[in-house]
N, C-alpha and C. Protein backbone atom coordinates (compact mmCIF):
# COMPACT_ATOMS: atom_id res chain seq x y z
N UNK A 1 0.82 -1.20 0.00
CA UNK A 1 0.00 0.00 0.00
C UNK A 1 0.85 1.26 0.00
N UNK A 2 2.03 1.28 -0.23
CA UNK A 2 2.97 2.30 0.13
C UNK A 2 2.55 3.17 -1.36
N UNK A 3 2.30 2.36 -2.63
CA UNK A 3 2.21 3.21 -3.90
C UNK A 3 0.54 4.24 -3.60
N UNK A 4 -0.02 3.69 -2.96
CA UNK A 4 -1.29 4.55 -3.03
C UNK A 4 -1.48 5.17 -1.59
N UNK A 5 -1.56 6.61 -1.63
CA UNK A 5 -1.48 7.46 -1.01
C UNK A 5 -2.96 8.10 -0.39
N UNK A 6 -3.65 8.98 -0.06
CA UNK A 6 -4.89 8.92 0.83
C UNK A 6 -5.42 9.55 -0.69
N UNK A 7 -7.03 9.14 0.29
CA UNK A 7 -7.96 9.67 -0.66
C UNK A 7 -8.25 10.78 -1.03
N UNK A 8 -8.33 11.69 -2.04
CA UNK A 8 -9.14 12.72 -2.42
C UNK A 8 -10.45 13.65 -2.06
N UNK A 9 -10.97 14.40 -1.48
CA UNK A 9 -12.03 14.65 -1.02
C UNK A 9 -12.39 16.07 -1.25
N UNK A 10 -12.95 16.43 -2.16
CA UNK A 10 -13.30 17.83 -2.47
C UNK A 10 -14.25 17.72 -3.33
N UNK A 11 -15.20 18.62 -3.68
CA UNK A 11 -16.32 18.77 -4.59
C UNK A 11 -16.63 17.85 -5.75
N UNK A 12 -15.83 18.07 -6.64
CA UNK A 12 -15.66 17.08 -7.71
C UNK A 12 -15.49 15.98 -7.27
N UNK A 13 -14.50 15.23 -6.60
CA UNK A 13 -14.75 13.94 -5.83
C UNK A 13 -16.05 13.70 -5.59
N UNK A 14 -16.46 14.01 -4.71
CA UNK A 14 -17.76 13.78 -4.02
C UNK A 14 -18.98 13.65 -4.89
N UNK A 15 -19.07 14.41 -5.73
CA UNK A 15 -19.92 14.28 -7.44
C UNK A 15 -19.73 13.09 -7.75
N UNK A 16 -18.18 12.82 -7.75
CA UNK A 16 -17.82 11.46 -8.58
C UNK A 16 -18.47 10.33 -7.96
N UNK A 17 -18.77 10.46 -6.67
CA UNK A 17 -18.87 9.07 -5.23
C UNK A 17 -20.14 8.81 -6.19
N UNK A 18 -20.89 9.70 -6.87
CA UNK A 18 -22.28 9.38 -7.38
C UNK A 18 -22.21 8.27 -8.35
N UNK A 19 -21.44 8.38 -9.08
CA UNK A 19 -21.01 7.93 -10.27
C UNK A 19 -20.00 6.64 -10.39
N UNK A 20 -19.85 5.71 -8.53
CA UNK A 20 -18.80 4.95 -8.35
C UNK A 20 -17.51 4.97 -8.78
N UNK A 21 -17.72 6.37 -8.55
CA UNK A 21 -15.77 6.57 -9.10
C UNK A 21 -15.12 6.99 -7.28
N UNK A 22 -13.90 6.53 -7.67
CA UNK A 22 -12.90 7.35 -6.41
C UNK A 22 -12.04 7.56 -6.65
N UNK A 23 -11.50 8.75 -5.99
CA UNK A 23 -10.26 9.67 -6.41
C UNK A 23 -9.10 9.24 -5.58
N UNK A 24 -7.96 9.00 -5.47
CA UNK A 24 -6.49 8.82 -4.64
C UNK A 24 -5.36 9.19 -5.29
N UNK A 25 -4.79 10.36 -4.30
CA UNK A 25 -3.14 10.37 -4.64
C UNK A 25 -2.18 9.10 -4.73
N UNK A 26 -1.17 9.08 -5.50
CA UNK A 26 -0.22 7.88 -5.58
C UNK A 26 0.86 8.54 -6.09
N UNK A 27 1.91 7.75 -6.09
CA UNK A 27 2.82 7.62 -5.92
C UNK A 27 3.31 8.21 -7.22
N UNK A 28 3.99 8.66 -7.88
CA UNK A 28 4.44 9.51 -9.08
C UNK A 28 4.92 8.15 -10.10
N UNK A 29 5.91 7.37 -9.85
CA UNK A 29 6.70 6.34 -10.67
C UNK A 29 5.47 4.95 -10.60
N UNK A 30 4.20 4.98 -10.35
CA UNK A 30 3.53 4.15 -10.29
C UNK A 30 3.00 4.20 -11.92
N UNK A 31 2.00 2.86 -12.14
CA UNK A 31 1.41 2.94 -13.10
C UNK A 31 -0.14 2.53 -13.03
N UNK A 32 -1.02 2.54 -14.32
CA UNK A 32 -2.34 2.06 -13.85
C UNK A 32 -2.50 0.20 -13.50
N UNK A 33 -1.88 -0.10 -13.97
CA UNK A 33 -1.81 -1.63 -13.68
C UNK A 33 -1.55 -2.09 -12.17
N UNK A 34 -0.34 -1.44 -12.06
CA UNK A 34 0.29 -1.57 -10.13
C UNK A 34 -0.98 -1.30 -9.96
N UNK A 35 -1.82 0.04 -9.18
CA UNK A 35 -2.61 0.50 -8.70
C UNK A 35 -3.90 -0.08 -8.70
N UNK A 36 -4.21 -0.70 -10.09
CA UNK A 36 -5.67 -1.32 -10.04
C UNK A 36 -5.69 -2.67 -9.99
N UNK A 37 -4.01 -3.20 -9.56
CA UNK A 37 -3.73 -4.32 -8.91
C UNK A 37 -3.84 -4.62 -7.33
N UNK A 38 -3.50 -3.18 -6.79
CA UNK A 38 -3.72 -3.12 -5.47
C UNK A 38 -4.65 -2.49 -4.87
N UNK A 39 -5.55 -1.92 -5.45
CA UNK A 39 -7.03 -1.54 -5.20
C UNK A 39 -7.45 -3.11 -5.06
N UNK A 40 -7.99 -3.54 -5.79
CA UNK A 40 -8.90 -4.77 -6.17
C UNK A 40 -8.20 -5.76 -5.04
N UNK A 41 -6.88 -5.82 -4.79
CA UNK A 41 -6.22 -6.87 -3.65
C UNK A 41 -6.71 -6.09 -2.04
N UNK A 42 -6.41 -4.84 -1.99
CA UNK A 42 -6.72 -4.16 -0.51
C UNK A 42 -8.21 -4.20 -0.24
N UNK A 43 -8.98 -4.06 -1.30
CA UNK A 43 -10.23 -3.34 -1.03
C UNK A 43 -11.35 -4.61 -1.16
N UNK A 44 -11.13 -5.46 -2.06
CA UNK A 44 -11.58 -6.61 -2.51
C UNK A 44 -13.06 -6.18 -3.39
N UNK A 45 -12.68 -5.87 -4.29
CA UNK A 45 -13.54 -5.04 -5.43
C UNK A 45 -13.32 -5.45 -6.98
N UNK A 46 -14.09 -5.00 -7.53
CA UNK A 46 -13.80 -4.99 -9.05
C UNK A 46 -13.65 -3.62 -9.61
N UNK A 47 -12.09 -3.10 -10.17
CA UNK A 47 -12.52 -2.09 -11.12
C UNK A 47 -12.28 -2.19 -12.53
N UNK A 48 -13.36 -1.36 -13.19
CA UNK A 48 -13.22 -1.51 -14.55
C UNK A 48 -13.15 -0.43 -15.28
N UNK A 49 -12.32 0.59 -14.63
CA UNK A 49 -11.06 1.75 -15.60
C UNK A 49 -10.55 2.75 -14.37
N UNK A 50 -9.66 3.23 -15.41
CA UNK A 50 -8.33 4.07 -14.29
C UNK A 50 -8.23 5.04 -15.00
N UNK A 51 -8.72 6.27 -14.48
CA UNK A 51 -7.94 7.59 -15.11
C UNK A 51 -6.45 8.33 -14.53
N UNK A 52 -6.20 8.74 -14.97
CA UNK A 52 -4.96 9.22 -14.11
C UNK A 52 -4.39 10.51 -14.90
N UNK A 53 -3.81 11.41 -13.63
CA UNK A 53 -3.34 12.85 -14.72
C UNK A 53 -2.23 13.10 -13.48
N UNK A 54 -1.02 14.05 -13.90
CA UNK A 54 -0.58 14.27 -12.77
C UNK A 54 -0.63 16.24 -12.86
N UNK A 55 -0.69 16.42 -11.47
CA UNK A 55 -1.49 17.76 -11.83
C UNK A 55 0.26 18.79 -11.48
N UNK A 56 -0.44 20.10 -11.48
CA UNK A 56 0.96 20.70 -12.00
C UNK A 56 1.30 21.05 -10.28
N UNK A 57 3.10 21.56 -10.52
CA UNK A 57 3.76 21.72 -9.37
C UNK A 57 3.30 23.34 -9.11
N UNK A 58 3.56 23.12 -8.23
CA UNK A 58 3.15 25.07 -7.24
C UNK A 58 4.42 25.49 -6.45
N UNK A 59 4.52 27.03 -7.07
CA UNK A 59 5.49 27.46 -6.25
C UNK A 59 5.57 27.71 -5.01
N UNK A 60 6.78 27.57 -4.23
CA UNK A 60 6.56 27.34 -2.89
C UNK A 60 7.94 28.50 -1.98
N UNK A 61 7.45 29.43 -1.32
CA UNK A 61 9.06 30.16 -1.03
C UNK A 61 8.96 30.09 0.54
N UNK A 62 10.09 29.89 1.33
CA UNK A 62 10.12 30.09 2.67
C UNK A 62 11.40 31.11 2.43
N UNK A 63 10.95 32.11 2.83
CA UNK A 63 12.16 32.70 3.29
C UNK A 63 12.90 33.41 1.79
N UNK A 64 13.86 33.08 1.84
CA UNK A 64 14.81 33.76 0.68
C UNK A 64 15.03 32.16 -0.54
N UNK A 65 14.84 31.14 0.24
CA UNK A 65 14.56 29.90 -0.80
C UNK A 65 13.97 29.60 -1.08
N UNK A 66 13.40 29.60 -2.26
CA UNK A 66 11.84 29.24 -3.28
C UNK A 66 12.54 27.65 -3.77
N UNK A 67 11.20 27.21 -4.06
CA UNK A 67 11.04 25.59 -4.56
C UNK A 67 9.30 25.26 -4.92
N UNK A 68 9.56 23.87 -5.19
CA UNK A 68 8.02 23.31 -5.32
C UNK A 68 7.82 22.68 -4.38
N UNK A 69 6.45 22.14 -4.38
CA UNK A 69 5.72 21.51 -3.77
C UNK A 69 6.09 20.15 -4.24
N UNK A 70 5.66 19.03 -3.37
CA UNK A 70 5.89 17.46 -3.88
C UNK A 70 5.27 17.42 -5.04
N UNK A 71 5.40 16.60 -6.21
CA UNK A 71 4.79 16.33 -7.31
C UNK A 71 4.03 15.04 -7.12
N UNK A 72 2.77 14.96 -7.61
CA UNK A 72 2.08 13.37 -7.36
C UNK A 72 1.16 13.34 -8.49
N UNK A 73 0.87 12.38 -8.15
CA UNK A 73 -0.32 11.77 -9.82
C UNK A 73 -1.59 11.47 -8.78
N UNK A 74 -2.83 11.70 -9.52
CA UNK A 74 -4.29 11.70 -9.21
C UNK A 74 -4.68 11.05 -9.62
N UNK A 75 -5.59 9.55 -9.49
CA UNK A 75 -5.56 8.33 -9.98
C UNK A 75 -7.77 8.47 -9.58
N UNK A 76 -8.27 8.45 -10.79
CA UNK A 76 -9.73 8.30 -10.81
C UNK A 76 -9.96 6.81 -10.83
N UNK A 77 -10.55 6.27 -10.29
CA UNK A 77 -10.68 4.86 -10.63
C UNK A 77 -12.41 4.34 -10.31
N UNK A 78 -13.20 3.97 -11.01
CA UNK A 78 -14.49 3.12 -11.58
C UNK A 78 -14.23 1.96 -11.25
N UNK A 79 -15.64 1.87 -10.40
CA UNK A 79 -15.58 0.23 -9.58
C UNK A 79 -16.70 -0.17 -10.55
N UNK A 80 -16.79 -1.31 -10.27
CA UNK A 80 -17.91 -1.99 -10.65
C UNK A 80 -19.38 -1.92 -10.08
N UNK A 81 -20.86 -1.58 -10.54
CA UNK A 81 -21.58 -1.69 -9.79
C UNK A 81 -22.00 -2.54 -8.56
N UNK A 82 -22.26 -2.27 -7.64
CA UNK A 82 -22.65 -3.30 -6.35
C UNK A 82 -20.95 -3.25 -5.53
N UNK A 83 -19.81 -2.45 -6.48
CA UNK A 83 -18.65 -2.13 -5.36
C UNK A 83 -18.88 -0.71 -4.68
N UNK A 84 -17.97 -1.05 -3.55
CA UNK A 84 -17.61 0.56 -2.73
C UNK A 84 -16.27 0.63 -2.32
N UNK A 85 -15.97 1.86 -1.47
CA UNK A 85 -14.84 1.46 -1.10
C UNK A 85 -15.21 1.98 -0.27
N UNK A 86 -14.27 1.91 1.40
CA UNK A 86 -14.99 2.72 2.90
C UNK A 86 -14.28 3.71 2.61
N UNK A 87 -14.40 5.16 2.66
CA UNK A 87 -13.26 6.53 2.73
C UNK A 87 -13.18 6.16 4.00
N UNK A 88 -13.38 6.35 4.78
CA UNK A 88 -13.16 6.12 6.36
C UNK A 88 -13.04 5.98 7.60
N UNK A 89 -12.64 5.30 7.93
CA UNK A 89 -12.18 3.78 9.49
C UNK A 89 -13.92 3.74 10.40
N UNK A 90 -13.91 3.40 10.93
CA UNK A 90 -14.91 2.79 11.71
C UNK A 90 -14.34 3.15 13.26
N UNK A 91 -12.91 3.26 13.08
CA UNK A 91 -12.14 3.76 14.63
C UNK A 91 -12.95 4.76 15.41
């Protein structure tokens, strides 16, 4: 689980929950295969497509040293009807 990173949760997400889609950050050097290998193994689901985009870097300055922000990829992924996934814990 180290390649897939937490879930997504903002407007558009939440639209998507309608539509059995879910959104998760991952890992940059990942691909759609890894990921909808380890969805379907963690979650015990069926999915049947993967979008993925990686969105752009943002400038970032502390002080007198400017840089970016971490870079990551946004991974949409379509379950199968009658799947879910929990966003989260029951804790």
């Amino acid at each position: 689980m180290d390649k897939i990173g937490h879930p997504v949760l903002t407007e558009k997400t939440i639209r998507l929950l309608e539509k059995n889609q879910y959104s998760f950050d991952v890992d940059v050097r990942s691909n759609k295969t890894e990921i909808k290998k380890w969805i379907e193994l963690f979650f015990n689901v069926k999915v049947i497509g993967i979008n993925s985009h990686r969105l752009p870097r943002k400038g970032k300055k502390i002080g007198a040293i400017s840089g970016y922000t971490t870079h990551y990829k946004r991974m949409i992924i379509t379950l199968k009807s009658g799947y879910s996934i929990p966003l989260f814990s029951n804790k």
